[in-house]
N, C-alpha and C. Protein backbone atom coordinates (compact mmCIF):
# COMPACT_ATOMS: atom_id res chain seq x y z
N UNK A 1 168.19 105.89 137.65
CA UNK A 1 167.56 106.41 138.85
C UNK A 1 168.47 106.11 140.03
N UNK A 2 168.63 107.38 141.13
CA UNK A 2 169.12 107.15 141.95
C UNK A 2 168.55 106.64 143.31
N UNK A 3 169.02 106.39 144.49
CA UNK A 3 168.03 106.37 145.77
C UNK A 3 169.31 106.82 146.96
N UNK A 4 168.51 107.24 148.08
CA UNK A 4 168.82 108.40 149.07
C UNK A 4 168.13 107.67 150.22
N UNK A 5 168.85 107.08 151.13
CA UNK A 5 167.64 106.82 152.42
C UNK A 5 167.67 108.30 153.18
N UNK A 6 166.57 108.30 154.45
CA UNK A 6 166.36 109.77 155.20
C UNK A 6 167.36 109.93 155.69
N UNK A 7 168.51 109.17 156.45
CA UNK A 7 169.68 109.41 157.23
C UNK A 7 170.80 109.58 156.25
N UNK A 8 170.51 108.86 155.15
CA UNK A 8 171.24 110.26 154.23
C UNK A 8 171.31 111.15 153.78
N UNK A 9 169.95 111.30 153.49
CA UNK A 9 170.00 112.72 152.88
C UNK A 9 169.70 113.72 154.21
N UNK A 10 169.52 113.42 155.13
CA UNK A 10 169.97 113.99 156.88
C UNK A 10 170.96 114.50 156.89
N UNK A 11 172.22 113.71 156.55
CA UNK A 11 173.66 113.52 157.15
C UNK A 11 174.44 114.36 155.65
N UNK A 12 173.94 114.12 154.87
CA UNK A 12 174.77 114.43 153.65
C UNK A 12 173.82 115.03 152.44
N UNK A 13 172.77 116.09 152.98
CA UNK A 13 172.27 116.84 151.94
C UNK A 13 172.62 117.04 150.10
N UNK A 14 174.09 117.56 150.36
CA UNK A 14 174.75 117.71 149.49
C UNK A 14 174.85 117.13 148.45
N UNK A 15 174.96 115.59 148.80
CA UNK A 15 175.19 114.18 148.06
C UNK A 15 174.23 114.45 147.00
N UNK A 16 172.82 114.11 148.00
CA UNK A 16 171.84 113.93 147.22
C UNK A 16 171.44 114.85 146.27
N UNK A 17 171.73 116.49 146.37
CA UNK A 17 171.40 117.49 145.61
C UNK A 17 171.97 117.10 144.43
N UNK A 18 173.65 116.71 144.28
CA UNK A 18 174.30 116.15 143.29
C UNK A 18 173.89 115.20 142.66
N UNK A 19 173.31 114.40 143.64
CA UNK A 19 172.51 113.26 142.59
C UNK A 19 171.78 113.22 141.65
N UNK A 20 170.42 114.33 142.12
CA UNK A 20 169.27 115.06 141.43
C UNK A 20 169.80 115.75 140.39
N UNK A 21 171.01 116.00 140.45
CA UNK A 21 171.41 117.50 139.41
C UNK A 21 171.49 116.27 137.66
N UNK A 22 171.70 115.11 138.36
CA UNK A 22 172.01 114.19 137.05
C UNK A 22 170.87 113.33 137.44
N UNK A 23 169.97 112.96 137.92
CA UNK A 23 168.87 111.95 137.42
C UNK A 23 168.33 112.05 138.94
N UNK A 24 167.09 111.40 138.02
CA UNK A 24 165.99 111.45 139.72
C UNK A 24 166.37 110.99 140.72
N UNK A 25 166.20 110.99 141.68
CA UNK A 25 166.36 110.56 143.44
C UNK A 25 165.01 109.83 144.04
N UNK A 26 165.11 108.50 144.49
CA UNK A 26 164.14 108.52 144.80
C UNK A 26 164.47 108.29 146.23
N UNK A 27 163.99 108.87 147.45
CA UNK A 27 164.10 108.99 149.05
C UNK A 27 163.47 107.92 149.49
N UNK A 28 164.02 107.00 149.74
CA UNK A 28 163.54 105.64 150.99
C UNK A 28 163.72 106.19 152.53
N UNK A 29 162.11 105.74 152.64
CA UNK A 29 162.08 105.77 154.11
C UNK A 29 162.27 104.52 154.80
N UNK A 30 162.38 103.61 155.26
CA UNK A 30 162.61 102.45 156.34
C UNK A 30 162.36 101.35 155.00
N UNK A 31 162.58 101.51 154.02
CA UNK A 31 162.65 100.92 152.64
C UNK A 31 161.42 100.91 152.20
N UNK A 32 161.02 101.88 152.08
CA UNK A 32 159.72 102.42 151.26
C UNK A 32 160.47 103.54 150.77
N UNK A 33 159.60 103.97 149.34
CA UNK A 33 159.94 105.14 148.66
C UNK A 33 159.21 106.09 149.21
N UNK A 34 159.32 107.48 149.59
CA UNK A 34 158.46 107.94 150.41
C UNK A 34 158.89 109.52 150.03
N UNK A 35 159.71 109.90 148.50
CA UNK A 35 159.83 111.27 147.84
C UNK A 35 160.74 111.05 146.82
N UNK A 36 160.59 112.06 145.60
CA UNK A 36 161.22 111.92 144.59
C UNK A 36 162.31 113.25 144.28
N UNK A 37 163.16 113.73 144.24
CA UNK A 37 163.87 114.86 143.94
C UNK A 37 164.75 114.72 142.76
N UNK A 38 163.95 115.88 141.92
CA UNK A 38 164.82 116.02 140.74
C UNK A 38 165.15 117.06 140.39
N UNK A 39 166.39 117.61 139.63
CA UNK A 39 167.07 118.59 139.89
C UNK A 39 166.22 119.92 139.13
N UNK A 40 165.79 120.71 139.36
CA UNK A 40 164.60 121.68 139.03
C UNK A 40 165.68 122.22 137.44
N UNK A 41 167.00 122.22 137.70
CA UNK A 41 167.62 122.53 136.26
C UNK A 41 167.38 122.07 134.97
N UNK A 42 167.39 120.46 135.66
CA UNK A 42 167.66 119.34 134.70
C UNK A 42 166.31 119.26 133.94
N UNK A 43 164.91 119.97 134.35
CA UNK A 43 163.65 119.56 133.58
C UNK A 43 163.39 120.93 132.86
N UNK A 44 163.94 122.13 132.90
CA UNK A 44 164.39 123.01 132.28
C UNK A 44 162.80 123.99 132.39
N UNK A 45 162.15 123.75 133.53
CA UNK A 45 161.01 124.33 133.92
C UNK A 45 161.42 125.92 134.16
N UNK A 46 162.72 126.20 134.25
CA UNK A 46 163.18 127.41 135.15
C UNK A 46 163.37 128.43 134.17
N UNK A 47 163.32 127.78 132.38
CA UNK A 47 163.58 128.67 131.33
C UNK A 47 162.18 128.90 130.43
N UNK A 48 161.09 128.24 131.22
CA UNK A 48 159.52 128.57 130.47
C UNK A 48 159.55 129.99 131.25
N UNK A 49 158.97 130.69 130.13
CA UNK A 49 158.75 132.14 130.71
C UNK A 49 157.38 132.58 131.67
N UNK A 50 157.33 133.48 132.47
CA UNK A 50 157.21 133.52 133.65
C UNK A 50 157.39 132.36 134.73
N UNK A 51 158.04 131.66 134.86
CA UNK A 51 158.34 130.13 136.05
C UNK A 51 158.92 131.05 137.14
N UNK A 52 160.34 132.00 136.72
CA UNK A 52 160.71 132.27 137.85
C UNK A 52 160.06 133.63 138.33
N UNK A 53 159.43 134.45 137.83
CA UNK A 53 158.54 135.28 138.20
C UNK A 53 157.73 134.04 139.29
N UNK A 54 157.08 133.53 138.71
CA UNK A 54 156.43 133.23 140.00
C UNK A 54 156.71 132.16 140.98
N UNK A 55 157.72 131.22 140.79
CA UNK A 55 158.28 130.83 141.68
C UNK A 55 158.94 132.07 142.76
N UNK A 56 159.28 133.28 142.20
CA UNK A 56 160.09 133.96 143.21
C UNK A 56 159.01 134.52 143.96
N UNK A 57 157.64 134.91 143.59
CA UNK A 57 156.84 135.42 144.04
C UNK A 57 156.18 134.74 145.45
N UNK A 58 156.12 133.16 144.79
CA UNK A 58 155.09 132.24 146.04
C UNK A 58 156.57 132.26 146.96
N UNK A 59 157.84 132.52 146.93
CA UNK A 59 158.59 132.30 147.92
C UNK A 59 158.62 133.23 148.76
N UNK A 60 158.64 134.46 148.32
CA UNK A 60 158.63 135.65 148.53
C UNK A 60 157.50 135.94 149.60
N UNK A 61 156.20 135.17 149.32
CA UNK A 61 154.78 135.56 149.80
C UNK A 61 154.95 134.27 151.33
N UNK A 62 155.56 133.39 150.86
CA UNK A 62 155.60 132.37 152.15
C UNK A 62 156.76 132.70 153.30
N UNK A 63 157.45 133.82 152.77
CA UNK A 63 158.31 133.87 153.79
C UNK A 63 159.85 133.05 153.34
N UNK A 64 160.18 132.67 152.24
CA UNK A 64 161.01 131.28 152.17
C UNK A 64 162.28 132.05 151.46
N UNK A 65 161.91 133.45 151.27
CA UNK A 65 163.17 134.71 150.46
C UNK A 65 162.59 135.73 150.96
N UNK A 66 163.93 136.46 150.62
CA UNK A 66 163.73 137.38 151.32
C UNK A 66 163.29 138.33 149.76
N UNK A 67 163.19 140.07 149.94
CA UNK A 67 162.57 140.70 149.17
C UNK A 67 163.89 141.06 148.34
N UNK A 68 165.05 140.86 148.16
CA UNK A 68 165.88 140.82 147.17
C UNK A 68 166.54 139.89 146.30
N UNK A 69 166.25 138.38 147.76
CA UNK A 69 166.77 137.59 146.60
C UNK A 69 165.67 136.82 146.15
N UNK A 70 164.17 137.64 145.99
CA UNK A 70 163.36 136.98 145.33
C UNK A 70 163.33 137.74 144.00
N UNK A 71 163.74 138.83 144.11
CA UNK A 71 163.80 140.44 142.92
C UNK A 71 165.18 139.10 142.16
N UNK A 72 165.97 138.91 142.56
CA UNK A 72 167.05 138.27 141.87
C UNK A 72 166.73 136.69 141.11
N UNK A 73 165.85 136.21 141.42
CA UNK A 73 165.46 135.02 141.25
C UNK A 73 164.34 135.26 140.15
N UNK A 74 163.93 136.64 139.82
CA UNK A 74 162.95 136.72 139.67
C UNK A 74 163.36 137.44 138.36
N UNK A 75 164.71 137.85 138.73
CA UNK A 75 165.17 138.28 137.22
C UNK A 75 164.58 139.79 136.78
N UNK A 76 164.42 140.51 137.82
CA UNK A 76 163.81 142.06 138.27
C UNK A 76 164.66 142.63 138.76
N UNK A 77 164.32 144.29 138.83
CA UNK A 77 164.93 144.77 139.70
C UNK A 77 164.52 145.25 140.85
N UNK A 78 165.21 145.57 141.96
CA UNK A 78 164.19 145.60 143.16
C UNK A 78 162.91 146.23 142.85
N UNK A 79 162.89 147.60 142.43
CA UNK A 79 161.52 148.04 142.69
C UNK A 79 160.81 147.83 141.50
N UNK A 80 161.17 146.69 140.81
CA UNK A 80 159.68 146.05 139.81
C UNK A 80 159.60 144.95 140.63
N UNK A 81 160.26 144.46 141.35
CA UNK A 81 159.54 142.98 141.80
C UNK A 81 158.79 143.80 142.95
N UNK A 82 158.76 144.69 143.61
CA UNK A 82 158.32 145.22 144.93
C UNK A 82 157.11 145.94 143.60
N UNK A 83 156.68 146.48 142.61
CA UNK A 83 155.73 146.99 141.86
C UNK A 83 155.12 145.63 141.67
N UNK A 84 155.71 144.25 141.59
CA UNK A 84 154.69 143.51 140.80
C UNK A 84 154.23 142.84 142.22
N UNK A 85 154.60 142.65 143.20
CA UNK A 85 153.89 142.18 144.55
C UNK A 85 153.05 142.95 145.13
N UNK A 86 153.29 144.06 145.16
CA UNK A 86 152.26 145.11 145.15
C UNK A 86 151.26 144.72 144.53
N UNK A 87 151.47 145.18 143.11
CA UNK A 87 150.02 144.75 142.37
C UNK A 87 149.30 143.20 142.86
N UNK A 88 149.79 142.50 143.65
CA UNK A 88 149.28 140.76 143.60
C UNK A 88 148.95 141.13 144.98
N UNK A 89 148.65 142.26 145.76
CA UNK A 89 148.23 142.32 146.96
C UNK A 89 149.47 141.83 148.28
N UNK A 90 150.37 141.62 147.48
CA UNK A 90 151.20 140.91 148.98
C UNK A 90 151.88 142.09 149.17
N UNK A 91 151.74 141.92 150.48
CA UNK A 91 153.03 143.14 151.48
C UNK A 91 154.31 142.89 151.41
N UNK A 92 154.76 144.26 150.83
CA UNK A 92 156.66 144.00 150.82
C UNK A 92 156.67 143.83 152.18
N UNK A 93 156.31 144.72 153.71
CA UNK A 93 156.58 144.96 154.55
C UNK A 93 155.69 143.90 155.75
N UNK A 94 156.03 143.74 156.74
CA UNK A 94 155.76 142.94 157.19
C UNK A 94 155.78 143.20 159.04
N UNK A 95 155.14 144.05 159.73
CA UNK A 95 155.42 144.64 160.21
C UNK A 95 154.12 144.33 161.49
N UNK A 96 154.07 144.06 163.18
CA UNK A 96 153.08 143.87 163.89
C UNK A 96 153.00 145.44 164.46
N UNK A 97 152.18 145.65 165.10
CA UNK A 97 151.90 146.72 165.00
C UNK A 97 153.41 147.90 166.52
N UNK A 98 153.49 146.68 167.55
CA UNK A 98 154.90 147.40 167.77
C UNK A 98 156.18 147.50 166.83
N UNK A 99 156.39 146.91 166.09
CA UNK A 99 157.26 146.97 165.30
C UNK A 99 157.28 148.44 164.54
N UNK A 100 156.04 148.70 163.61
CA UNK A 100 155.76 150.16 163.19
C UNK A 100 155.61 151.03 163.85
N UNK A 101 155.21 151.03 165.34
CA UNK A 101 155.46 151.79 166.38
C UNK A 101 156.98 152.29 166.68
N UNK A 102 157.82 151.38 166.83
CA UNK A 102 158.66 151.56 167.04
C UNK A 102 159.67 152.24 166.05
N UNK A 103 159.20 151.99 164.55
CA UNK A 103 159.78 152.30 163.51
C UNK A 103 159.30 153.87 163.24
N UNK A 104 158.20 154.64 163.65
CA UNK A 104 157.61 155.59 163.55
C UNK A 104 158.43 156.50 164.72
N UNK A 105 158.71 156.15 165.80
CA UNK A 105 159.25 156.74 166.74
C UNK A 105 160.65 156.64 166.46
N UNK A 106 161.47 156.15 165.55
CA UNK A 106 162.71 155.84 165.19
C UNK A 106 162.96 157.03 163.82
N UNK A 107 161.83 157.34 163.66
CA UNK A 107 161.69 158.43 162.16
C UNK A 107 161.44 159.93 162.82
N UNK A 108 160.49 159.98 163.47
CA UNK A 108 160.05 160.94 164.53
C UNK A 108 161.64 161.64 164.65
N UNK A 109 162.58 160.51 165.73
CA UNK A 109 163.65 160.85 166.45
C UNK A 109 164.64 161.53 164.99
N UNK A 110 164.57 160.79 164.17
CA UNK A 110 165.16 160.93 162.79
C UNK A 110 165.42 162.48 162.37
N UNK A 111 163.81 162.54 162.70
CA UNK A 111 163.37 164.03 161.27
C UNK A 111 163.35 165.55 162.56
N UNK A 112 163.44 165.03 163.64
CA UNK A 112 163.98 165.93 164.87
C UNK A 112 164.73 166.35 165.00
N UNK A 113 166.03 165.54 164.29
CA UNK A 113 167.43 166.12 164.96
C UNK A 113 168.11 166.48 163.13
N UNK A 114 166.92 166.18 162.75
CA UNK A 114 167.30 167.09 161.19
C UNK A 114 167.35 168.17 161.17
């Protein structure tokens, strides 16, 4: 087992990712243990089937990827991962209502000068 205080793994992310990639991490805060990081490879969770389907999905739905490199993570191609979010109710698109305004008047101008 390894350990990581916060101002290291602050200062030197990297380190610690390397650490995790070969054995657990455990994160001291002011010398308390206060998180554990282990390398998501190394527990081989990422090769049970559907994991990255839906890991790419809850990332996808939180905002944390974007809509291709969750299709890539997800081991899809764009428009099955955009068919299977669909089906789960989440919006590929993401849009306040000036935004589609603006995008409608940007199509308008589009299909005008067609």
């Amino acid at each position: 087992m390894e350990s990581v205080n916060v101002s290291g793994l602050k200062n030197n992310p990297s380190e610690a990712l390397r650490l995790a990639r070969k054995d657990v991490v455990v994160v001291m805060n002011r010398d308390k243990p206060d998180a554990l990081m282990v390398g998501i490879e190394r527990t081989g969770a990422l090769d049970i089937k559907g994991v990255k389907p839906a890991l790419a999905t809850a990332l996808f739905r939180d905002g944390n990827l974007s809509l291709a490199r969750a299709a890539t993570l997800a081991q899809m191609s764009l428009s099955a991962f955009v068919k299977h979010v669909s089906r789960l109710g989440i919006p590929v698109v993401n849009l306040n209502t000036a935004e589609a305004e603006h995008d409608m008047d940007t199509l308008d101008e589009w299909l005008a000068s067609s």
